[in-house]
Protein backbone atom coordinates (compact mmCIF):
# COMPACT_ATOMS: atom_id res chain seq x y z
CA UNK A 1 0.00 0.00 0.00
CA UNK A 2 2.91 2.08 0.13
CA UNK A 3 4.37 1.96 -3.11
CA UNK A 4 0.51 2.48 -4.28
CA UNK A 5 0.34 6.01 -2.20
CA UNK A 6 3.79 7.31 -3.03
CA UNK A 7 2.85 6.44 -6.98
CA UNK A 8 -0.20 8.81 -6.37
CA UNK A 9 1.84 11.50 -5.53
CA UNK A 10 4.05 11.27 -8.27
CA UNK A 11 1.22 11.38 -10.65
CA UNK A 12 -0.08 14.50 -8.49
CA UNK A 13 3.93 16.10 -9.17
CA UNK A 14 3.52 15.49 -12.56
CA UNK A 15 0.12 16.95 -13.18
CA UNK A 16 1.40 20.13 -11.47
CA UNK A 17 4.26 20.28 -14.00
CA UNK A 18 1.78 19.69 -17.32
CA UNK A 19 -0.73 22.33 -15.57
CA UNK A 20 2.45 24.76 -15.30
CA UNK A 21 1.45 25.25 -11.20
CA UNK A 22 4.14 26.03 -9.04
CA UNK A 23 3.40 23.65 -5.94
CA UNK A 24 4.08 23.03 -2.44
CA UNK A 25 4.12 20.06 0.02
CA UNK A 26 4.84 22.56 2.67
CA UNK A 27 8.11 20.84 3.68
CA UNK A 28 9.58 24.11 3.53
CA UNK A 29 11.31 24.76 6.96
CA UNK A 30 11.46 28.70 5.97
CA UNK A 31 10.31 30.87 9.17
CA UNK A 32 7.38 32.52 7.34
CA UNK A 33 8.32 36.25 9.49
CA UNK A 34 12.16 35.81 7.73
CA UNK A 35 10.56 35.37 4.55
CA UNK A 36 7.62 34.77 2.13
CA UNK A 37 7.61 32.58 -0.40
CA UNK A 38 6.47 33.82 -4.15
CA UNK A 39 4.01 31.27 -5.16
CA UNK A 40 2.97 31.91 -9.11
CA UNK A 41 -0.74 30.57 -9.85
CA UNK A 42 -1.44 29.67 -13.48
CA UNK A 43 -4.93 28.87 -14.52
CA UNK A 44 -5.84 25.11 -14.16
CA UNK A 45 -6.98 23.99 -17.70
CA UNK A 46 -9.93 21.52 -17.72
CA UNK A 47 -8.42 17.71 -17.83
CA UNK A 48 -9.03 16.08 -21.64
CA UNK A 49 -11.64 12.93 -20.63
CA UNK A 50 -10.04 9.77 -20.17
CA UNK A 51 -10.43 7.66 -23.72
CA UNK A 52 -13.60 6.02 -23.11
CA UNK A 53 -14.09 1.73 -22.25
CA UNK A 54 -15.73 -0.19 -24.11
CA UNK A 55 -18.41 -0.93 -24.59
CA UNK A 56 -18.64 3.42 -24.99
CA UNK A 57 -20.32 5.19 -22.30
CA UNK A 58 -23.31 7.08 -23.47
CA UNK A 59 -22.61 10.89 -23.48
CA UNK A 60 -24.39 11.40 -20.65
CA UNK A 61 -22.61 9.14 -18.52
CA UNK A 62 -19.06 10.36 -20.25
CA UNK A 63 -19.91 14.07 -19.18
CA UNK A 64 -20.92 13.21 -15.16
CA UNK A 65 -17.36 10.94 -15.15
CA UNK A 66 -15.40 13.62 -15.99
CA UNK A 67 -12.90 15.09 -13.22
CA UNK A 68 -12.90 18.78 -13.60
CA UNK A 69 -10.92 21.81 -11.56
CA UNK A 70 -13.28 23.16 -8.67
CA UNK A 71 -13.95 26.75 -9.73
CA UNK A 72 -12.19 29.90 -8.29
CA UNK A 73 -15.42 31.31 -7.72
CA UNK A 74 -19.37 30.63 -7.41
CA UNK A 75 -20.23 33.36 -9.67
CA UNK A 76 -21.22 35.98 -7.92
CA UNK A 77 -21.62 39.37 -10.17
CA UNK A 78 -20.22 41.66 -7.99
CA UNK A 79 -17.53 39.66 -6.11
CA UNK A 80 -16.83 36.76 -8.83
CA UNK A 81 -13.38 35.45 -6.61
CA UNK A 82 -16.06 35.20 -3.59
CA UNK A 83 -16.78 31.88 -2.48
CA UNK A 84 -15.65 28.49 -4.23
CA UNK A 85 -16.98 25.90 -6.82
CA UNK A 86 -16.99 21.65 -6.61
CA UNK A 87 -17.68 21.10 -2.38
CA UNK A 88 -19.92 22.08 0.26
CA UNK A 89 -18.55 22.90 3.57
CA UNK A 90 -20.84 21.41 6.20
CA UNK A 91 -17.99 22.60 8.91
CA UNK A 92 -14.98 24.93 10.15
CA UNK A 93 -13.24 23.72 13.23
CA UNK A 94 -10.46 25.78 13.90
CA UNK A 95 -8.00 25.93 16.12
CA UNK A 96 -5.66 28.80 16.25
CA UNK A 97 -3.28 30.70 18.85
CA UNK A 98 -2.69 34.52 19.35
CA UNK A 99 -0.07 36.15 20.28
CA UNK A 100 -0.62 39.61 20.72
CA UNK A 101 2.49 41.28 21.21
CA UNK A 102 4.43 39.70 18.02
CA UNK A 103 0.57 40.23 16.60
CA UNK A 104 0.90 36.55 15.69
CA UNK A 105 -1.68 33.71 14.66
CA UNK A 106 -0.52 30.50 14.36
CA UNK A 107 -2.65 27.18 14.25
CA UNK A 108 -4.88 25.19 12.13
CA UNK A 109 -8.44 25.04 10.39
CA UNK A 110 -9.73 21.42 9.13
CA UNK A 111 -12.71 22.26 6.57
CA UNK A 112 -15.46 19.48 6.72
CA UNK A 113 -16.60 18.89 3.36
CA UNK A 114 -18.52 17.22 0.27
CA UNK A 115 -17.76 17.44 -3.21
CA UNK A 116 -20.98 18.46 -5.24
CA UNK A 117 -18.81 17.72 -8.47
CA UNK A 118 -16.01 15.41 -9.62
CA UNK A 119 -12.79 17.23 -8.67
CA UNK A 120 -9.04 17.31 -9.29
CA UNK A 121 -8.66 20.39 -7.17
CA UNK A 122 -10.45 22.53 -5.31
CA UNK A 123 -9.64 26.41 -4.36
CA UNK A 124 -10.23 27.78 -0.81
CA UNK A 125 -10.41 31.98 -0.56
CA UNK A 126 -7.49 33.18 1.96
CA UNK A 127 -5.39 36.20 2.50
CA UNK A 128 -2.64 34.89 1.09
CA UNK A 129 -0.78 37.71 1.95
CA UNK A 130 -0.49 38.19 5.05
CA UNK A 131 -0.93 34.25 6.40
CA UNK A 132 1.45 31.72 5.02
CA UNK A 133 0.12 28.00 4.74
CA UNK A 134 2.53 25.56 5.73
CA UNK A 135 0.82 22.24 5.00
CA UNK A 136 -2.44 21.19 3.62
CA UNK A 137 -3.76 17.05 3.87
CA UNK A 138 -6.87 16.27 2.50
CA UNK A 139 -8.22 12.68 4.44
CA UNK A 140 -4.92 12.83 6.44
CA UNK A 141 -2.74 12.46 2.99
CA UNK A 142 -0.36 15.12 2.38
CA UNK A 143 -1.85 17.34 -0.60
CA UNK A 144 -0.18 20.15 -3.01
CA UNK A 145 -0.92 23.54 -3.04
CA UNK A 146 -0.05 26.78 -4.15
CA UNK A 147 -1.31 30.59 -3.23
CA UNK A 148 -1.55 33.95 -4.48
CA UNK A 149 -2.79 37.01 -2.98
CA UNK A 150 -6.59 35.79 -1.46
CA UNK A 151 -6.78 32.41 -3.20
CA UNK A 152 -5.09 28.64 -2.18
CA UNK A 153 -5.96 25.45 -4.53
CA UNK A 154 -5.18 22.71 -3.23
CA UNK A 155 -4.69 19.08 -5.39
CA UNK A 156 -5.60 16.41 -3.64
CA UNK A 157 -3.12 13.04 -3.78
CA UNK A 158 -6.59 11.46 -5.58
CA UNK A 159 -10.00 13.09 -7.57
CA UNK A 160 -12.90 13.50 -5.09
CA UNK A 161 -15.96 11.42 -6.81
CA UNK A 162 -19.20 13.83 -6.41
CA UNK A 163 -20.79 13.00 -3.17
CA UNK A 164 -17.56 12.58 -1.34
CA UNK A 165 -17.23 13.42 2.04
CA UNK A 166 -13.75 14.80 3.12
CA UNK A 167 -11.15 16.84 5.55
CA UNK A 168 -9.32 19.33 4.57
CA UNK A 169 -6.66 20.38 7.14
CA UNK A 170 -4.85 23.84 6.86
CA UNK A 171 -1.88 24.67 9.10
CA UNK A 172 -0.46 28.17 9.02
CA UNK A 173 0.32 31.47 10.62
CA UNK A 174 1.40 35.00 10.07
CA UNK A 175 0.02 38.28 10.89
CA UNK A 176 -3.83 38.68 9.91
CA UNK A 177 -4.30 42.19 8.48
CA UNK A 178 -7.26 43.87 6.72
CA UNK A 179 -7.92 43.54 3.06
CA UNK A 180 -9.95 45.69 -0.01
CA UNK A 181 -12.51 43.74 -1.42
CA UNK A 182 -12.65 43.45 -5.22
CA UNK A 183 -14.35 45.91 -7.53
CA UNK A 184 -14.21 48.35 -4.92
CA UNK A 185 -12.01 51.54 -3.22
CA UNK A 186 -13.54 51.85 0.06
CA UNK A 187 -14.97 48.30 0.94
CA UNK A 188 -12.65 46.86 4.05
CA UNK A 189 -12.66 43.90 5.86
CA UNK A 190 -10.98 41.19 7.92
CA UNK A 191 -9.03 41.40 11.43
CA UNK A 192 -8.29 44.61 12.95
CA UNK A 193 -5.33 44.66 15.78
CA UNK A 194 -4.51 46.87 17.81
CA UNK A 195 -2.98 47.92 21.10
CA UNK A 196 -6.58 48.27 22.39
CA UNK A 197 -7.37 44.47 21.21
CA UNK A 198 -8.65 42.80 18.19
CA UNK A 199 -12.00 42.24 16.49
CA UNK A 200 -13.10 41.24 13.01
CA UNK A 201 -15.34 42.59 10.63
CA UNK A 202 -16.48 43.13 6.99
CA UNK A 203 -19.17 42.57 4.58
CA UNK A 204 -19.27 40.95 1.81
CA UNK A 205 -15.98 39.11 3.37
CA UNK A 206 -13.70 38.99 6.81
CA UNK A 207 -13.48 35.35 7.43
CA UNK A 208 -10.36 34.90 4.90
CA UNK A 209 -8.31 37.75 6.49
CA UNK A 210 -7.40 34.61 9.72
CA UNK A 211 -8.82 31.56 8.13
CA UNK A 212 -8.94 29.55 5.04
CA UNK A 213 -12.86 29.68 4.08
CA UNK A 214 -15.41 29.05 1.30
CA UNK A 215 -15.92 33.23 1.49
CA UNK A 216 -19.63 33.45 0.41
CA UNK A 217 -23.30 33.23 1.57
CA UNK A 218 -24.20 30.70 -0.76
CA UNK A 219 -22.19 28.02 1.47
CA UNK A 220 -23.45 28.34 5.20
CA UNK A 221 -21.39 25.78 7.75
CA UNK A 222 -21.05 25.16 11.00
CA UNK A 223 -18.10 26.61 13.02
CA UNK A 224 -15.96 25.28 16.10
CA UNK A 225 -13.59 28.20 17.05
CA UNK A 226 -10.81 27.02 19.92
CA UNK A 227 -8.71 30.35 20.80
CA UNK A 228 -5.58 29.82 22.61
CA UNK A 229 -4.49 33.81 24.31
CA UNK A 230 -2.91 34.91 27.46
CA UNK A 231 -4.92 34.50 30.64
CA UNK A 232 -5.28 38.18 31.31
CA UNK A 233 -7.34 38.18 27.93
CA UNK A 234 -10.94 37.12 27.20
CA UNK A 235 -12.25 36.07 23.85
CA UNK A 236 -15.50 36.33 22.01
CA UNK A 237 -17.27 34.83 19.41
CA UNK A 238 -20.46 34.38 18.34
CA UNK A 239 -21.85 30.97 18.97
CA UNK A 240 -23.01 28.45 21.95
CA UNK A 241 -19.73 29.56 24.54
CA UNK A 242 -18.26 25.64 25.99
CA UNK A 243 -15.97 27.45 28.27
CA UNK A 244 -12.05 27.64 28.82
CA UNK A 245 -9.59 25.28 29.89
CA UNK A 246 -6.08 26.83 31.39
CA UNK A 247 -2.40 25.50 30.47
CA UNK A 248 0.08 28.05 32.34
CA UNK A 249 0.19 31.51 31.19
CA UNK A 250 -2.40 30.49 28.78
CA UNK A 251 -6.32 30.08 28.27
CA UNK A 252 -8.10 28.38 25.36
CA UNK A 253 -11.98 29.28 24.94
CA UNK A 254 -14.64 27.22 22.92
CA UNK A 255 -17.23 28.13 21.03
CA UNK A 256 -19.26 26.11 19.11
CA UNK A 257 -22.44 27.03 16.66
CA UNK A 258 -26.03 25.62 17.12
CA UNK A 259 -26.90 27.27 13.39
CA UNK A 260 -25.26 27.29 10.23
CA UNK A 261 -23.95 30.75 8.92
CA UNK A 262 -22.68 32.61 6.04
CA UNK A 263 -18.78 33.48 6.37
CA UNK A 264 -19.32 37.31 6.89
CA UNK A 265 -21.63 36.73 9.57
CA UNK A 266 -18.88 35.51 11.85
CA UNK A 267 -17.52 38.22 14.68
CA UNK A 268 -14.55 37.87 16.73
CA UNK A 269 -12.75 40.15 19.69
CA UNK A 270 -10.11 39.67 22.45
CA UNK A 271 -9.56 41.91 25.12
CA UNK A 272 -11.65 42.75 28.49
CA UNK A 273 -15.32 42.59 28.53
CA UNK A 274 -17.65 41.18 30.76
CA UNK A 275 -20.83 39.25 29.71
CA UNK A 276 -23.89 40.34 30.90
CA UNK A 277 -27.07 38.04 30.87
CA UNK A 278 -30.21 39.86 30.40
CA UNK A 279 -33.43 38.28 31.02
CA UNK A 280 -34.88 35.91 28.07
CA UNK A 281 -37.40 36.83 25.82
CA UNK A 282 -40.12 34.17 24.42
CA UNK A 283 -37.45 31.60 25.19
CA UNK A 284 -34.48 33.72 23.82
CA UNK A 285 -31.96 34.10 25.89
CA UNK A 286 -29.90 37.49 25.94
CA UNK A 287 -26.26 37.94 26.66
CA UNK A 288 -23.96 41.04 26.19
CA UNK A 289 -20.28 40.83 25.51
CA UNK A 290 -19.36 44.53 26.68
CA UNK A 291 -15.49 45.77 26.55
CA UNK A 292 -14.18 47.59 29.35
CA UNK A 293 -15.26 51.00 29.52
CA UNK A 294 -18.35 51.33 28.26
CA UNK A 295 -21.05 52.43 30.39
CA UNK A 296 -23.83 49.73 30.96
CA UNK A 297 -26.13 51.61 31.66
CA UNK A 298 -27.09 52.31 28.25
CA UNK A 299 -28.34 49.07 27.86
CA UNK A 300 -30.77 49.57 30.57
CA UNK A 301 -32.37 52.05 28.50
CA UNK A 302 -32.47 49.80 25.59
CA UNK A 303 -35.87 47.48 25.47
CA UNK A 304 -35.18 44.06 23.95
CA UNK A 305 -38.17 42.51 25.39
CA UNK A 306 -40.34 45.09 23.50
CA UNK A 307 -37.89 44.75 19.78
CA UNK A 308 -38.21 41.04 19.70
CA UNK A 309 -41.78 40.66 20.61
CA UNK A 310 -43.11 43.61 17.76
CA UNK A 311 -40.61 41.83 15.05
CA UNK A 312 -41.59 37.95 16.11
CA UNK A 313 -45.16 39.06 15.89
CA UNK A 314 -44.36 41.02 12.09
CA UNK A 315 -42.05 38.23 10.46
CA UNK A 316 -42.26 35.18 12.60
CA UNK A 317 -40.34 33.14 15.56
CA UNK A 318 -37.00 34.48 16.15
CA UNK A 319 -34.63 31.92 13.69
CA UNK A 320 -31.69 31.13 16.28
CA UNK A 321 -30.88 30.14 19.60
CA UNK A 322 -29.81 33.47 21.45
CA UNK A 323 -28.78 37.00 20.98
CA UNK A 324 -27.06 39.96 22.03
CA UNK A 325 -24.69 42.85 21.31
CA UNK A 326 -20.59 42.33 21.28
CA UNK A 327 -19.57 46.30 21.96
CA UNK A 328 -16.40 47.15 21.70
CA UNK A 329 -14.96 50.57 23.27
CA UNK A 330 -13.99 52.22 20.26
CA UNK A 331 -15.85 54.80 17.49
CA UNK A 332 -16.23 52.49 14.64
CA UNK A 333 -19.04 54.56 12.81
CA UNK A 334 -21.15 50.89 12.16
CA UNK A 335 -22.68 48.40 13.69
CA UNK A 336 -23.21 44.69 11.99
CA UNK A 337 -25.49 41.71 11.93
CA UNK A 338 -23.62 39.08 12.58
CA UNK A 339 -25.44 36.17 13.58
CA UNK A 340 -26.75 35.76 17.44
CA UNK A 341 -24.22 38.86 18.04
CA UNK A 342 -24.34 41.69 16.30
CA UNK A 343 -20.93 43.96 16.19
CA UNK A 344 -21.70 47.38 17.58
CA UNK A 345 -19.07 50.38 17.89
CA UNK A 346 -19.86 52.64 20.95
CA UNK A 347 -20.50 55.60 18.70
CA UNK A 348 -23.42 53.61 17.41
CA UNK A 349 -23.80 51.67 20.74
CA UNK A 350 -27.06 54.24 22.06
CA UNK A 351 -29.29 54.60 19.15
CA UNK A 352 -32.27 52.68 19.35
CA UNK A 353 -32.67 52.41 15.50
CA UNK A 354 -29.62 50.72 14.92
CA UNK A 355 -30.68 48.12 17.61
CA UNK A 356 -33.60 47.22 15.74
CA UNK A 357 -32.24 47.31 12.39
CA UNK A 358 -29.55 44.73 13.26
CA UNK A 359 -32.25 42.73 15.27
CA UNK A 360 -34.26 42.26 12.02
CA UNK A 361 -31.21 41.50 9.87
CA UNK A 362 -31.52 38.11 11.99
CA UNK A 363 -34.63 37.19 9.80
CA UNK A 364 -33.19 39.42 6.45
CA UNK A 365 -29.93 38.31 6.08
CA UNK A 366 -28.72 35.83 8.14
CA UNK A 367 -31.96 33.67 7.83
CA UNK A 368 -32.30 34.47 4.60
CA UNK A 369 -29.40 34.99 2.86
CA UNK A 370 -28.79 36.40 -0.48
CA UNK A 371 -28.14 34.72 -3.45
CA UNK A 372 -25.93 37.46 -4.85
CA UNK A 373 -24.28 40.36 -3.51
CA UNK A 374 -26.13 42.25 -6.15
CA UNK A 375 -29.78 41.33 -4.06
CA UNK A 376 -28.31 43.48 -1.34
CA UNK A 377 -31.33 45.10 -0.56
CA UNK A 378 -33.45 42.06 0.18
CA UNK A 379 -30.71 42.64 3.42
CA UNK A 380 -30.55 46.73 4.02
CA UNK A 381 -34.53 47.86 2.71
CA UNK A 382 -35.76 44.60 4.93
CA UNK A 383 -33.84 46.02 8.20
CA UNK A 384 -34.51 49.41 7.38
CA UNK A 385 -38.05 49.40 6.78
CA UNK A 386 -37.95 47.37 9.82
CA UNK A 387 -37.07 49.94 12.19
CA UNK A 388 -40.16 52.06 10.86
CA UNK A 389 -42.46 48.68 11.83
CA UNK A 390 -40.85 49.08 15.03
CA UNK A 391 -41.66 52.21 15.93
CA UNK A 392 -45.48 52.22 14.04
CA UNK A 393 -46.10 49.60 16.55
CA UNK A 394 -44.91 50.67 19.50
CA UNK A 395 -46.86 54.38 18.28
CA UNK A 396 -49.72 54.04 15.83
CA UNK A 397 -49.43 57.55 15.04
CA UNK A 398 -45.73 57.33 13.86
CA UNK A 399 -45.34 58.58 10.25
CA UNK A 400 -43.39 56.04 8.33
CA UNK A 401 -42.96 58.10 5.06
CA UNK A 402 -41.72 61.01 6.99
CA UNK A 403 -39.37 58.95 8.27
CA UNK A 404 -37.70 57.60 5.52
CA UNK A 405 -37.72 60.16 3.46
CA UNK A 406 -37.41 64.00 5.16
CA UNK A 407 -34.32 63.42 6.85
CA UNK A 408 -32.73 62.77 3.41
CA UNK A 409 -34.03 66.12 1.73
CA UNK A 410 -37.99 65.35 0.33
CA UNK A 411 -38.50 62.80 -2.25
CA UNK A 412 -35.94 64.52 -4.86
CA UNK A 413 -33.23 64.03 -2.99
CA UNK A 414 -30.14 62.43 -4.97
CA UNK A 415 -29.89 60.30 -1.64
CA UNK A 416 -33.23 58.53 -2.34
CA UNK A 417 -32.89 58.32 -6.03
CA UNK A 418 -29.12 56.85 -7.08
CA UNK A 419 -28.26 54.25 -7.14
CA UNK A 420 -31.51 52.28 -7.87
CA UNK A 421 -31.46 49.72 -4.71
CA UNK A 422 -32.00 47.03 -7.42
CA UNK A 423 -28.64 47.18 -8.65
CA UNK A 424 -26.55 49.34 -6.82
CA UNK A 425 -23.08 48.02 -8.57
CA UNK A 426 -20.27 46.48 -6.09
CA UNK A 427 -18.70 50.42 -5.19
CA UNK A 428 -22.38 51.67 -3.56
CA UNK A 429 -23.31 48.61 -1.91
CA UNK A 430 -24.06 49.98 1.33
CA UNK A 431 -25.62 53.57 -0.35
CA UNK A 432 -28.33 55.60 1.25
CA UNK A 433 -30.50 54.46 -1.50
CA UNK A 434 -29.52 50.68 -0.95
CA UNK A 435 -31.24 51.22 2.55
CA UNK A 436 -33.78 54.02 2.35
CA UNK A 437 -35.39 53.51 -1.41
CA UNK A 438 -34.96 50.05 -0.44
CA UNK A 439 -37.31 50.55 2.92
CA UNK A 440 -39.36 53.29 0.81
CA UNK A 441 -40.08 50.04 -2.16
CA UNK A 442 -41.74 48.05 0.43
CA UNK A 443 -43.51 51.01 2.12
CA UNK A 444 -45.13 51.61 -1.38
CA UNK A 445 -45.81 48.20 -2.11
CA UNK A 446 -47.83 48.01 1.03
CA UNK A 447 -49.81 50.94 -0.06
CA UNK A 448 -50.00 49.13 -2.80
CA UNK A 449 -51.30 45.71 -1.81
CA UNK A 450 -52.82 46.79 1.26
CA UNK A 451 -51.83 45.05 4.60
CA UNK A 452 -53.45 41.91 5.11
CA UNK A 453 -51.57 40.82 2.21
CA UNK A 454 -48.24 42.67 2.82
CA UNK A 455 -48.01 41.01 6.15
CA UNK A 456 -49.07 38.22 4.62
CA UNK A 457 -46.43 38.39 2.37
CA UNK A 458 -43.60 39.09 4.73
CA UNK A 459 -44.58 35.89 6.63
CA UNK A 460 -44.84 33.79 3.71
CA UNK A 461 -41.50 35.30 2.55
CA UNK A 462 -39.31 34.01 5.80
CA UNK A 463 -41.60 30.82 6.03
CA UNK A 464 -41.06 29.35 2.51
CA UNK A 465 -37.19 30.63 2.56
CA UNK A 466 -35.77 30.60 6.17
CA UNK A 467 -32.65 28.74 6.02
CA UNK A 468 -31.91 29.52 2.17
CA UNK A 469 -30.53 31.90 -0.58
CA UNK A 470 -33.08 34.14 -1.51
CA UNK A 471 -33.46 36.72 -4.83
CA UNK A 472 -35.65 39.35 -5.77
CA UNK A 473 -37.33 37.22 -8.29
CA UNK A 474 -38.24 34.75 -4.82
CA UNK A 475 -39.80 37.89 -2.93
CA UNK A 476 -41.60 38.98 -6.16
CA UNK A 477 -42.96 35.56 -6.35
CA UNK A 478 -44.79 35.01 -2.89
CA UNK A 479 -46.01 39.00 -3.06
CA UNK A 480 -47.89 38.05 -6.20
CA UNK A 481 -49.10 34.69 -5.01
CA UNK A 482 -50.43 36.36 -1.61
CA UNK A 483 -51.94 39.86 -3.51
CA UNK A 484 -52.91 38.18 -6.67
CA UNK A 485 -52.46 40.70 -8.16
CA UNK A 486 -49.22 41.43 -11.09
CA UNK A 487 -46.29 42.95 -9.80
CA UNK A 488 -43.38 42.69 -12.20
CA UNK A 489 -43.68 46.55 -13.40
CA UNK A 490 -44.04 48.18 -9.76
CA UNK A 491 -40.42 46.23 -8.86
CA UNK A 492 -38.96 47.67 -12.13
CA UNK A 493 -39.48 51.22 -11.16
CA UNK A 494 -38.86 51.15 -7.49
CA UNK A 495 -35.78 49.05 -7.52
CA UNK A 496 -34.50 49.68 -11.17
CA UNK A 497 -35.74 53.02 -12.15
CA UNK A 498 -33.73 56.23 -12.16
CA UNK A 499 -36.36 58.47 -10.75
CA UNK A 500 -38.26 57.96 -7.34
CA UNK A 501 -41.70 56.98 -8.17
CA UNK A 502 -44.54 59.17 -6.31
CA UNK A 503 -45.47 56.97 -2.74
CA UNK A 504 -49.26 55.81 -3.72
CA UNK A 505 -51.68 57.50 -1.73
């Protein structure tokens, strides 16, 4: 048996050598903060079909045997390097070590896996960059690899046959930075480090600034996160906290999911903070992660109970386990959804709005996730619109229109009008108009359909798609199947249009 795995291998060496790939075993013993090493990356060409047996398969059957180079990306319009083709991750378990005065993670991440094609090779998104990968084994076998700046493939010793399940084990280290996403001058994500601590951050991507990853909502996993730090240090993720075992100077804490979730949705920070449990709510329990320094008794003033009652009764039972608020002691200028916890800065930390707009991304965005980065708005309009539910319930009188659009200058305001929500284009993502003519479309379409059905329809919407990738097209769908009524015209001009239509009365 052997002879029979070191002949795989060599047929692995040679196929790097006819596909022009520079490779690695990682049996380097460079010190990765002496130097780097220059991996090239040449595109992997599509493998010619073995010649066929006989008798000849039918064409069919020739075209599902074929091995075939996962794909670099899932095709995503805005972001196409996002994400991965060939596998499914089903989960991360990572297990990594930081030191933070050489600003230093070193350790490992083992994706759990199945191949949804037949694959030679298969590419996981990672900031090359900054991180160097050391070794890779897929099913315990040493595998081949090679990197460039956010992208590893990695070539198996042997194909993976559709339907297989497998391990793929990363070890590395290196100092995690931040990174600019694609398409884009002004969109940042991954680790931040600093004196003060570390968290990370970002959307559309953060998760491959300290780990190797399959970087996009269309692949939601499970995630075990073991952080090794000094004892003077806590950690926080989001996820069901297992507690901390101590080994010296030295604590390791373990978190563990209950729900899958996409990449981006995944928060991390290390530092002081204390948790705070707040009472549950319809079975929800609420915990705080807040960082030394900030003064608790904002949250006091801050009415959970009341939030996740009005938006359970709008969209539906509240999708996870838990939630609460990881704020950190610093003016970030944002706040973000991710998933159980949402990221708030303590510039952002008192406004009420913000509370409930990240509460309801829980349903619109995590829940239901988007299919594309260009459906952004099923995300921002949902959230936004959201916090004007919020408020019309807790005050009947509370003017929704006035709301969302008077602070932005009346209904010609350039704000409200460009870009169309629809299709905002990867630079404007997170434009006014993403969230406000986003909120303002569904306002109008309530007017529109009246509220029985626009209720209806919301309900409908999470019902039919918690759990998956969602598109306009979906949303569209159930509104015309609750209403009965043809809608494909009023979505053109609110989301696509170049003018703000006139609010019906």
């Amino acid at each position: 048996m052997a002879f029979l795995k070191n002949m795989k291998i060599v047929i692995v060496v040679l196929l790097c050598t006819i596909l022009g790939l520079a490779c690695t075993t990682g049996d380097s013993n460079t010190d990765p903060k002496e130097s780097k090493t220059d991996y090239s990356l040449a595109p992997i060409p599509t493998p010619s079909p073995s010649p066929s047996p006989t008798p000849p398969l039918l064409e069919s059957e020739q075209a599902t045997s074929q091995f075939v180079a996962g794909a670099s990306g899932l095709g995503d319009s805005y972001f196409p390097n996002l994400g991965n083709g060939g596998y499914d991750v089903e989960r991360y378990v990572i297990e990594v070590e930081w030191d933070p005065e050489e600003k230093w993670l070193r350790g490992t991440t083992v994706i759990e896996a199945k191949s949804t094609d037949n694959i030679l090779s298969f590419n996981v998104d990672f900031a090359a960059n900054s991180m160097q990968i050391s070794e890779v084994t897929v099913n315990g076998i040493r595998a081949l690899f090679t990197a460039e700046e956010n992208e590893i493939v990695v070539i198996p010793a042997e194909g993976l046959p559709s339907g297989t399940n497998f391990n793929a084990r990363f070890v590395y280290e290196g100092s995690p930075s931040l990174f600019l996403m694609e398409n884009t001058s002004s969109i940042i994500g991954g680790w931040f480090s600093s004196d003060q601590g570390v968290f990370v951050s970002g959307e559309p991507s953060s998760s491959r600034g300290w780990h190797p990853v399959n970087d996009h909502p269309q692949d939601r996993a499970q995630f075990r996160i073991e952080m090794t730090i000094p004892s003077s240090l806590d950690f926080v993720t989001n996820g069901v906290f297992l507690g901390t075992t101590q080994n010296g100077e030295v604590s390791t804490w373990i978190y563990e999911t209950a729900h899958p979730r996409a990449p981006y949705l995944t928060t991390l920070a290390i530092g002081q903070f204390e948790e705070v449990i707040a009472p549950s709510v319809g079975g929800v329990p609420i915990r705080h992660w807040i960082e030394e320094g900030i003064d608790q008794e904002i949250f006091e003033s801050l009415d959970y109970d009341k939030m996740i009652r009005v938006l359970t009764d709008l969209f539906g039972p509240y999708p996870f386990d838990t939630y609460g608020v990881l704020a950190l002691n610093r003016q970030l200028g944002f706040a973000l959804e991710t998933q159980t916890l949402s990221l708030f800065g303590s510039d952002v930390l008192p406004r009420h709005n913000i509370h409930v707009h990240e509460l309801a991304h829980q349903w619109f965005g995590n829940h239901l996730a988007v299919e594309s980065w260009s459906e952004i708005w099923l995300n921002e309009g949902f959230a936004t619109y959201s916090e004007a539910l919020y408020y019309e319930a807790i005050n009947p009188e509370f003017d929704i229109y006035n709301y969302l659009v008077v602070g932005f200058g009346g209904q010609e305001s350039q704000w409200l009008r460009e870009p169309p929500p629809g299709n905002p284009g990867p630079e404007l993502l997170f434009d006014a108009s993403v969230y406000y003519r986003g909120a303002l479309t569904l306002h109008a379409l309530r007017r529109t359909i009246g509220d029985e059905a626009f209720f209806t329809s919301l309900r409908e919407y999470v019902d039919q798609f918690g759990g998956a990738n969602v598109s306009t097209d979906d949303f569209i769908r159930v509104v015309e199947e609750v209403s009965g009524e043809v809608l494909g015209d009023f979505f053109d001009r609110w989301l696509f249009g170049p003018v703000l239509p006139a609010m019906p009365s």
